[in-house]
Protein backbone atom coordinates (compact mmCIF):
# COMPACT_ATOMS: atom_id res chain seq x y z
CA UNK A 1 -22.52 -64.54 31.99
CA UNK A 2 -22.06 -61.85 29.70
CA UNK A 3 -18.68 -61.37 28.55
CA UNK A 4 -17.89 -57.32 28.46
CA UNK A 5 -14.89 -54.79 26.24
CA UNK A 6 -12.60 -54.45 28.70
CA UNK A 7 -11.77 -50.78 29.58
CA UNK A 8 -8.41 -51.69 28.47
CA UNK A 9 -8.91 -52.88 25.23
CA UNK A 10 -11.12 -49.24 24.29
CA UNK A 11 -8.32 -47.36 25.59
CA UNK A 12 -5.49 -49.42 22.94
CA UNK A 13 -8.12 -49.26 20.37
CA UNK A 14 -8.16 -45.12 20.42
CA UNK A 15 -4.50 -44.84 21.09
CA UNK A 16 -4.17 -47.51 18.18
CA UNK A 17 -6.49 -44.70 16.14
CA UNK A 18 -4.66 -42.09 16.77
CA UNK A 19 -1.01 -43.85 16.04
CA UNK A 20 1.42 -42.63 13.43
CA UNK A 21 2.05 -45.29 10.89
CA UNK A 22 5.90 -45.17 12.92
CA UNK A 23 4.58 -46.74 15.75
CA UNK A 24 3.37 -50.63 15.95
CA UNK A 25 0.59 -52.67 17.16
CA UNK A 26 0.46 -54.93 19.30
CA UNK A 27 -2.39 -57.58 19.72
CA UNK A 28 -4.00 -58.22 22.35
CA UNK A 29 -6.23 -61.21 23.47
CA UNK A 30 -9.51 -60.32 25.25
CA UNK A 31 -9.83 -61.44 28.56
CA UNK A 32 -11.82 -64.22 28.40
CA UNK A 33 -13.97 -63.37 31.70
CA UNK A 34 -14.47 -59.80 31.71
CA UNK A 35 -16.31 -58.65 35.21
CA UNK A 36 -17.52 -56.04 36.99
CA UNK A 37 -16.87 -55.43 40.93
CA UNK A 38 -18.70 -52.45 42.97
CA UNK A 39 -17.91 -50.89 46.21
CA UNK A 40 -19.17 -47.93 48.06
CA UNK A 41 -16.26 -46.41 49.83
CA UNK A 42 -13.72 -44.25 47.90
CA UNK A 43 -10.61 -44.72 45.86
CA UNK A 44 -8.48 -43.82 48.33
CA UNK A 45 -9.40 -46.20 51.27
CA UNK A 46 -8.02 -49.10 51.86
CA UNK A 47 -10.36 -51.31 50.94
CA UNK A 48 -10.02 -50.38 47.25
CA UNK A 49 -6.49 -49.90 47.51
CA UNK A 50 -5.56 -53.57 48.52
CA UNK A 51 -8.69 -54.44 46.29
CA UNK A 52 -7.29 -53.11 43.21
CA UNK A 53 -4.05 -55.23 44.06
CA UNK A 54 -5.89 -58.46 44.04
CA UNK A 55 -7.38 -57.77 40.67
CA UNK A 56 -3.97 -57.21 39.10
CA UNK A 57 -2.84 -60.22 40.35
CA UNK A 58 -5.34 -62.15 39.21
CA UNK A 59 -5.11 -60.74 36.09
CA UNK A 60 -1.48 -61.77 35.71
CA UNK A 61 -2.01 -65.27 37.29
CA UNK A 62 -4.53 -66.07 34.68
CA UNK A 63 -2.84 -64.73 31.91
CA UNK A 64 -5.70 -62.32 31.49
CA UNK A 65 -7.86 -64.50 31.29
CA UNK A 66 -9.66 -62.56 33.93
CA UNK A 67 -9.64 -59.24 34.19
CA UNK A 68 -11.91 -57.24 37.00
CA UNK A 69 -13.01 -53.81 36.98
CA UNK A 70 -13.45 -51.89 39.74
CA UNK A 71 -16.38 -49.22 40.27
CA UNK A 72 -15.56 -47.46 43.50
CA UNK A 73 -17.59 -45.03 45.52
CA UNK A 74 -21.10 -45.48 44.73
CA UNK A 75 -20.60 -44.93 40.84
CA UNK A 76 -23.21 -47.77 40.16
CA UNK A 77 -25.75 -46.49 42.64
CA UNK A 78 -26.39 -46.73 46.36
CA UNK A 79 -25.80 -49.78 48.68
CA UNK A 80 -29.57 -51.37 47.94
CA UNK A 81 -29.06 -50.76 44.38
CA UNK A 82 -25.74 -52.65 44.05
CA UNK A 83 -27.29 -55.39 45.93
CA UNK A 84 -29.98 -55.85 43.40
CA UNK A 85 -27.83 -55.51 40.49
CA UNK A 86 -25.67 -58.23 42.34
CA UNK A 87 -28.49 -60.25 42.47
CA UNK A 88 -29.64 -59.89 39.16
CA UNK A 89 -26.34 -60.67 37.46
CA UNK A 90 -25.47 -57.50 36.47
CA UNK A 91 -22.45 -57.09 38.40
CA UNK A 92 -20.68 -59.91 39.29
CA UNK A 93 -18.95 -58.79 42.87
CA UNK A 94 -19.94 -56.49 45.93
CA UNK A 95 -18.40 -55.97 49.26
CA UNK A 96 -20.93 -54.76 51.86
CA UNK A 97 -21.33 -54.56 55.38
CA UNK A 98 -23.30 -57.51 56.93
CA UNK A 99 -25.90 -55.24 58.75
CA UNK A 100 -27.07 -54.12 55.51
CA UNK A 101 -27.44 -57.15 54.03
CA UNK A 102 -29.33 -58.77 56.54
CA UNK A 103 -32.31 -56.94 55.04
CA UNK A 104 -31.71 -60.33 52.05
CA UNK A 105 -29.33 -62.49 55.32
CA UNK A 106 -30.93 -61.78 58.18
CA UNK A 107 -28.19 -63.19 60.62
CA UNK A 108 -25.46 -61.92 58.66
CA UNK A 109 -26.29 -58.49 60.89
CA UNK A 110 -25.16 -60.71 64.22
CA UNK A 111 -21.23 -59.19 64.18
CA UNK A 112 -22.87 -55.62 64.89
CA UNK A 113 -24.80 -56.20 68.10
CA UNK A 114 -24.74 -53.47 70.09
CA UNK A 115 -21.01 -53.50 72.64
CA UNK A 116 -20.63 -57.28 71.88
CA UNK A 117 -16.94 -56.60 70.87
CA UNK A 118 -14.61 -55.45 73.08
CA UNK A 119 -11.57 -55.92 70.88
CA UNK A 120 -10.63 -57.41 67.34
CA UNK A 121 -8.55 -60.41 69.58
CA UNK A 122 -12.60 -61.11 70.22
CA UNK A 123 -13.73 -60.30 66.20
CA UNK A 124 -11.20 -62.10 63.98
CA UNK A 125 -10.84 -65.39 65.51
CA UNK A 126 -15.23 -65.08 65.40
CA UNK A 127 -15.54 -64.20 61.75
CA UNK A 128 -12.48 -66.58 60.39
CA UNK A 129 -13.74 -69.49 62.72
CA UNK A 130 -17.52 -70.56 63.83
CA UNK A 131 -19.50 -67.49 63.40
CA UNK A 132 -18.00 -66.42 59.81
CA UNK A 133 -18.43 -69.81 58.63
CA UNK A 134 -22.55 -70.02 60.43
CA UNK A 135 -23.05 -66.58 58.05
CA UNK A 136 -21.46 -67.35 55.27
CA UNK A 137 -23.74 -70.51 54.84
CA UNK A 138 -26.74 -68.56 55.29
CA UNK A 139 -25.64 -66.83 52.38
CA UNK A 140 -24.78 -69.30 50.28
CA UNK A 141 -28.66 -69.78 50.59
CA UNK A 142 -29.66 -66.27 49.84
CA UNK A 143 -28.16 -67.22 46.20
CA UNK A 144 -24.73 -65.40 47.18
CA UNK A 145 -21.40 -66.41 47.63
CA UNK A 146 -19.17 -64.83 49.96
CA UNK A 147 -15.43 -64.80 50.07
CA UNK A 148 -13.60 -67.29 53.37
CA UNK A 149 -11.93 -63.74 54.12
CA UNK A 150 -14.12 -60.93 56.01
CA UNK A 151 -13.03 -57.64 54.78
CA UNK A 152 -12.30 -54.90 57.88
CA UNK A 153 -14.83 -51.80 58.31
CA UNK A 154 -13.54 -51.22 61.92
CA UNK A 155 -15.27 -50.49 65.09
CA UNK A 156 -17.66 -47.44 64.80
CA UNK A 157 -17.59 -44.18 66.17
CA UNK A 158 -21.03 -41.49 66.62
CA UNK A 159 -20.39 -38.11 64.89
CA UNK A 160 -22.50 -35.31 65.99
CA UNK A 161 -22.67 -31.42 64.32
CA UNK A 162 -24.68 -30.46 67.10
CA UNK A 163 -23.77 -31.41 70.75
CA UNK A 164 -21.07 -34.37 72.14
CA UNK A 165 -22.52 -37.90 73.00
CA UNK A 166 -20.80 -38.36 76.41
CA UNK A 167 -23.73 -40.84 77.93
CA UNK A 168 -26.41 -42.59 76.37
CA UNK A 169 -28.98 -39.68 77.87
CA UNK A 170 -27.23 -37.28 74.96
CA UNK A 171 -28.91 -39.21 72.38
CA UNK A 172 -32.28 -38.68 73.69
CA UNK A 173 -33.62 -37.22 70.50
CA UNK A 174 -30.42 -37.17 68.75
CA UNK A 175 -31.55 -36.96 64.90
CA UNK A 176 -28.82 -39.88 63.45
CA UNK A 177 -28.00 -41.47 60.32
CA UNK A 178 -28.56 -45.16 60.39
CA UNK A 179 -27.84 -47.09 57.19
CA UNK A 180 -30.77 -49.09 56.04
CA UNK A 181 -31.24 -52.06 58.46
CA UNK A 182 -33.45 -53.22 61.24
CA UNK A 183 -30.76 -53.65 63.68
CA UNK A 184 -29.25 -49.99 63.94
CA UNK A 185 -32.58 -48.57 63.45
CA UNK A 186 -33.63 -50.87 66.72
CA UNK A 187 -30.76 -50.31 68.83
CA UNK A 188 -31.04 -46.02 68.36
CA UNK A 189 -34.49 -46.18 69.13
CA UNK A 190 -33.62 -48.50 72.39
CA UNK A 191 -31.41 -45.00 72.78
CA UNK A 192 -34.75 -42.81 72.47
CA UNK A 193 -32.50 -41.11 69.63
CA UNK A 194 -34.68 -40.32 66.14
CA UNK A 195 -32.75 -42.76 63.60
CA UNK A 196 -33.19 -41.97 60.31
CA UNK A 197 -32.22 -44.65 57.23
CA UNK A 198 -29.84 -43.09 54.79
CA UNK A 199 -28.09 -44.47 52.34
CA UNK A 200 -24.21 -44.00 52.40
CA UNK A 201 -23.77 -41.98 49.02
CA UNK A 202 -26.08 -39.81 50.51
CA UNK A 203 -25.28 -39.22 54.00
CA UNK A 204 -22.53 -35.66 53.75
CA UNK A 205 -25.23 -33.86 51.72
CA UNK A 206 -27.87 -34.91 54.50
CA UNK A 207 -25.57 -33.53 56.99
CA UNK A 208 -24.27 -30.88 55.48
CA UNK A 209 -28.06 -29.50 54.65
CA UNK A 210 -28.75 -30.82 58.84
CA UNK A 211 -31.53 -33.04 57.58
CA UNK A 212 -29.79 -35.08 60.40
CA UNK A 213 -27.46 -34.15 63.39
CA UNK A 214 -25.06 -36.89 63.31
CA UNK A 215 -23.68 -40.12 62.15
CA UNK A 216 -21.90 -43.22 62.77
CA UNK A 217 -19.29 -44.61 60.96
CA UNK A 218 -15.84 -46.31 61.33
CA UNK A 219 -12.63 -43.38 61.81
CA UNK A 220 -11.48 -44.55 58.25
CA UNK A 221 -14.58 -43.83 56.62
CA UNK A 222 -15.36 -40.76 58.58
CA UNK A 223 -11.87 -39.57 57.75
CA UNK A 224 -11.65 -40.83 53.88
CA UNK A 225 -15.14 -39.44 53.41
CA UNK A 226 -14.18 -36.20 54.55
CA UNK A 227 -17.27 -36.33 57.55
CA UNK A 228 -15.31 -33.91 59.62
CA UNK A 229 -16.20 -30.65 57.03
CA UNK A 230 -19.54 -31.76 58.57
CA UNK A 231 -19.36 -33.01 61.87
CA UNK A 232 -17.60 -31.53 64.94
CA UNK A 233 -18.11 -34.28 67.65
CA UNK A 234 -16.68 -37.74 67.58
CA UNK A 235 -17.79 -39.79 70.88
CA UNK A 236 -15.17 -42.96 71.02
CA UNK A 237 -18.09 -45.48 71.32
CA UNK A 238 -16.95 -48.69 69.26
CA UNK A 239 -20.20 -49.13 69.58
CA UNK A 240 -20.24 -51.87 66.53
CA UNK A 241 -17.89 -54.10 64.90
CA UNK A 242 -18.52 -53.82 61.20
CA UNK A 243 -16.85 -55.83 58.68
CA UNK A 244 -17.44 -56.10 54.69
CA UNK A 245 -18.44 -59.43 52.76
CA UNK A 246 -16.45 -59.81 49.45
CA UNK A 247 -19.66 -61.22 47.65
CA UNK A 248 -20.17 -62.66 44.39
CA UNK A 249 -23.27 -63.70 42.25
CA UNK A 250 -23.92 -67.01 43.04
CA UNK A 251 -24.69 -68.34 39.23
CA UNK A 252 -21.72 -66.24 37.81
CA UNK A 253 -19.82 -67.95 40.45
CA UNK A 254 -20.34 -71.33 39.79
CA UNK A 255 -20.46 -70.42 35.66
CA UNK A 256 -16.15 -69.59 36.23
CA UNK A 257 -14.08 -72.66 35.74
CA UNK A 258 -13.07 -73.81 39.07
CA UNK A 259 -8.93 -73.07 38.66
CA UNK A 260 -10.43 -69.29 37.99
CA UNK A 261 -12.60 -69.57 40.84
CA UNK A 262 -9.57 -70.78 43.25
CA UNK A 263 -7.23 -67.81 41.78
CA UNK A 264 -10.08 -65.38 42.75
CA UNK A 265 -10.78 -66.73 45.99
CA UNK A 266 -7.10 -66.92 46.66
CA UNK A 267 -6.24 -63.22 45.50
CA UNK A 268 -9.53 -61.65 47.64
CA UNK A 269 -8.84 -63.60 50.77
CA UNK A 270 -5.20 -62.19 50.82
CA UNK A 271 -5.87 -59.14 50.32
CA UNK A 272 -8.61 -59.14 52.85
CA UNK A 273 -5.87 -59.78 55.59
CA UNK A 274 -3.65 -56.96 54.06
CA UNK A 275 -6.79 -54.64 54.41
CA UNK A 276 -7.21 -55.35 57.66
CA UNK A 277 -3.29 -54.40 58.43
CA UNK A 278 -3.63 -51.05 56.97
CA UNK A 279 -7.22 -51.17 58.55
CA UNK A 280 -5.21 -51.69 62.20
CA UNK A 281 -2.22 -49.21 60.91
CA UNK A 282 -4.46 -46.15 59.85
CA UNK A 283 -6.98 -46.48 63.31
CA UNK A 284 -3.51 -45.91 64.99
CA UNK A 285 -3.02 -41.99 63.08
CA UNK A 286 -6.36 -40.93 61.86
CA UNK A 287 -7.18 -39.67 65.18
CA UNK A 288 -4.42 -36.84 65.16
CA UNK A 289 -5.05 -36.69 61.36
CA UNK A 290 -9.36 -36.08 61.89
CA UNK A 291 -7.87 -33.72 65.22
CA UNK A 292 -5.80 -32.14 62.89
CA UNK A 293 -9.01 -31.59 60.44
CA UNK A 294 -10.83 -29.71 63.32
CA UNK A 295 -12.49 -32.56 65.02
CA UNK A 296 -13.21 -32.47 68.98
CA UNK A 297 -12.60 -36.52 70.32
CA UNK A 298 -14.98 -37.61 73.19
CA UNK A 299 -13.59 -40.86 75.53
CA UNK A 300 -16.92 -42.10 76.43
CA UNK A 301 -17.50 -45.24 79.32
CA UNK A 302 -19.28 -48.22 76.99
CA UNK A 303 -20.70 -49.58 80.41
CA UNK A 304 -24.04 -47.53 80.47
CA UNK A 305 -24.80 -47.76 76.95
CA UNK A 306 -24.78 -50.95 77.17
CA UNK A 307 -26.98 -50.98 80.65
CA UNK A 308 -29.16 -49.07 78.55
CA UNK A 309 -30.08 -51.74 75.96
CA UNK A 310 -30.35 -54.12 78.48
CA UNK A 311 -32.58 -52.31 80.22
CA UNK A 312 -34.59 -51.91 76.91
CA UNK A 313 -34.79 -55.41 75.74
CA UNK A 314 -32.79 -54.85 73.02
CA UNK A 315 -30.93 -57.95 73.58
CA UNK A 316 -33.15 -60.15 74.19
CA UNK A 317 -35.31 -58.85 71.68
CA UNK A 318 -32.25 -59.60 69.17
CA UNK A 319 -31.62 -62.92 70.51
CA UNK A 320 -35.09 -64.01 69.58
CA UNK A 321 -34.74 -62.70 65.83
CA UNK A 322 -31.41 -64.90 65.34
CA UNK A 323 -32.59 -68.04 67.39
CA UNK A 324 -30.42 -69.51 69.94
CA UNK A 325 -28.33 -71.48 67.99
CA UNK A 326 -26.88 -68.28 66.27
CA UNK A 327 -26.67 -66.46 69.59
CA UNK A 328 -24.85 -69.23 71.15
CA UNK A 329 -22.20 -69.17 68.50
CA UNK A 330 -22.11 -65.47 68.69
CA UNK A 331 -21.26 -65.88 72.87
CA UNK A 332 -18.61 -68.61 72.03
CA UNK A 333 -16.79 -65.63 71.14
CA UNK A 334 -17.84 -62.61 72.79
CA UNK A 335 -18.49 -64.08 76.38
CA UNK A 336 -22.35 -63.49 77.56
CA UNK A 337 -23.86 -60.84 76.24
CA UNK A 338 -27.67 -61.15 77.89
């Protein structure tokens, strides 16, 4: 593992350079585990928020030994490219949404079938009991370790510039983002929309410039993201439950001592179940705040949609791709689904 300058200890060396011979120095130890943890959401949502909590507390509870730096909001490079560097070593964590990483995990893209969810009492008790646990071992053999402790995403909403999507006829057509996995691209074309792969840090300059008509995203991220100086239409479809992995490099993983492993683990998992509260707490306002911001809401009856992929195959289609042992832990949750 290599062993970076902290931020910190640049920023006391140049105040230390500029100091008066009045004023004294201090020494500080290095941390002795100095890492590097991307996400692709910004500062201000909650996922970094609680995320940046958990790193100052594991700072203090191992004396800084440990001290994790956070790159929010893409600064390292799109979704696929933080992936790679995760799995190259050259950062150590990454918190990403198991759709997209089911192009590495291919069942860890199961949570985000098509109107499996029809509340989180359904999605929690899934992702911190059998199914979590049936993914998270998948990953383990991908080379990946992933945190007990799904992060929250939220159930997602379609955004459109151009027209509202009331049934699942208005998507005939509909030019959409899709972020870069099999499974959204397969269930918009089940819609007869025109899905189109984008990568998030891309996605307001692709609607802004109407390379596409529309999105889908959770109301946090459409709101945090400021989607709505871009979009006009929000259909309430919770179409998807999407949550984020808290993933680490395997080897740099297993190269921590185990106490720092367990004060990591500890610190990410709690602050995973905070998320998740402000998650729950924000889903409750940001509809007057994204009203407020000019946006027109759309209540929209799930039941044809899903009639629709039925009707398509989509299901079964999906059911084949994750064999029936992952499908049947999937319906120990959800109830049948085909």
């Amino acid at each position: 593992m290599t062993i970076l300058r902290s931020r910190r200890s640049v920023l006391l060396a140049g105040a230390a350079a500029g100091a008066t011979i009045t004023m004294p120095w201090v020494a500080r130890a290095a941390p002795e585990f100095s890492l590097k943890y991307a996400n692709n959401v910004p500062t201000t949502h909650p996922l970094n928020v609680r995320a940046k909590e958990a790193m100052d507390r594991i700072k203090a509870q191992t004396n800084g030994r440990v001290e994790i730096e956070i790159f929010p909001n893409n600064q390292l490079g799109s979704d696929t490219d933080m992936l790679s560097q995760l799995r190259s070593g050259a950062i150590e964590f990454f918190t990403l949404s198991g759709l997209i990483l089911s192009t590495l995990v291919p069942v860890a893209s199961i949570n985000g079938i098509g109107f499996a969810w029809g509340s989180y009492d359904q999605v929690w008790p899934a992702m911190d009991g059998g199914l979590g646990a049936y993914i998270r071992a998948q990953i383990d053999k991908a080379g990946l370790h992933a945190m007990e402790q799904a992060w929250d995403n939220g159930f997602r909403q379609i955004t459109s510039s151009t027209r509202p999507i009331k049934t699942p006829d208005d998507l005939s057509g509909f030019k959409i983002r899709v972020p870069p996995s099999p499974l959204w691209t397969s269930m918009f074309k089940a819609f007869d929309a025109a899905p189109t792969s984008i990568n998030f840090s891309e996605v307001y300059s692709a609607l802004q410039t109407k390379v596409v008509e529309g999105q889908e995203n959770p109301l946090a991220v459409i709101f945090f993201a400021k989607l709505y100086e871009v979009q006009k239409y929000l259909s309430q479809t919770n179409h998807m439950w999407d949550g984020f992995w808290f993933l680490a490099n395997g080897k740099a993983w297993q190269g921590l001592h185990a106490d720092v492993r367990d004060v990591i683990a500890k610190n990410l998992n709690q602050s995973a179940l905070d998320q998740r509260d402000d998650v729950k707490k924000a889903n409750d306002t940001l509809q007057a705040d994204l009203t407020s911001k000019g946006m027109e809401f759309i209540k929209v009856d799930p039941a044809p949609f899903r009639a629709k992929l039925q009707a398509a195959g989509f299901y079964k289609e999906w059911r084949g791709k994750y064999g029936d042992d992952a499908w049947a832990v999937l319906e120990k949750f959800t109830g049948p689904i085909s």
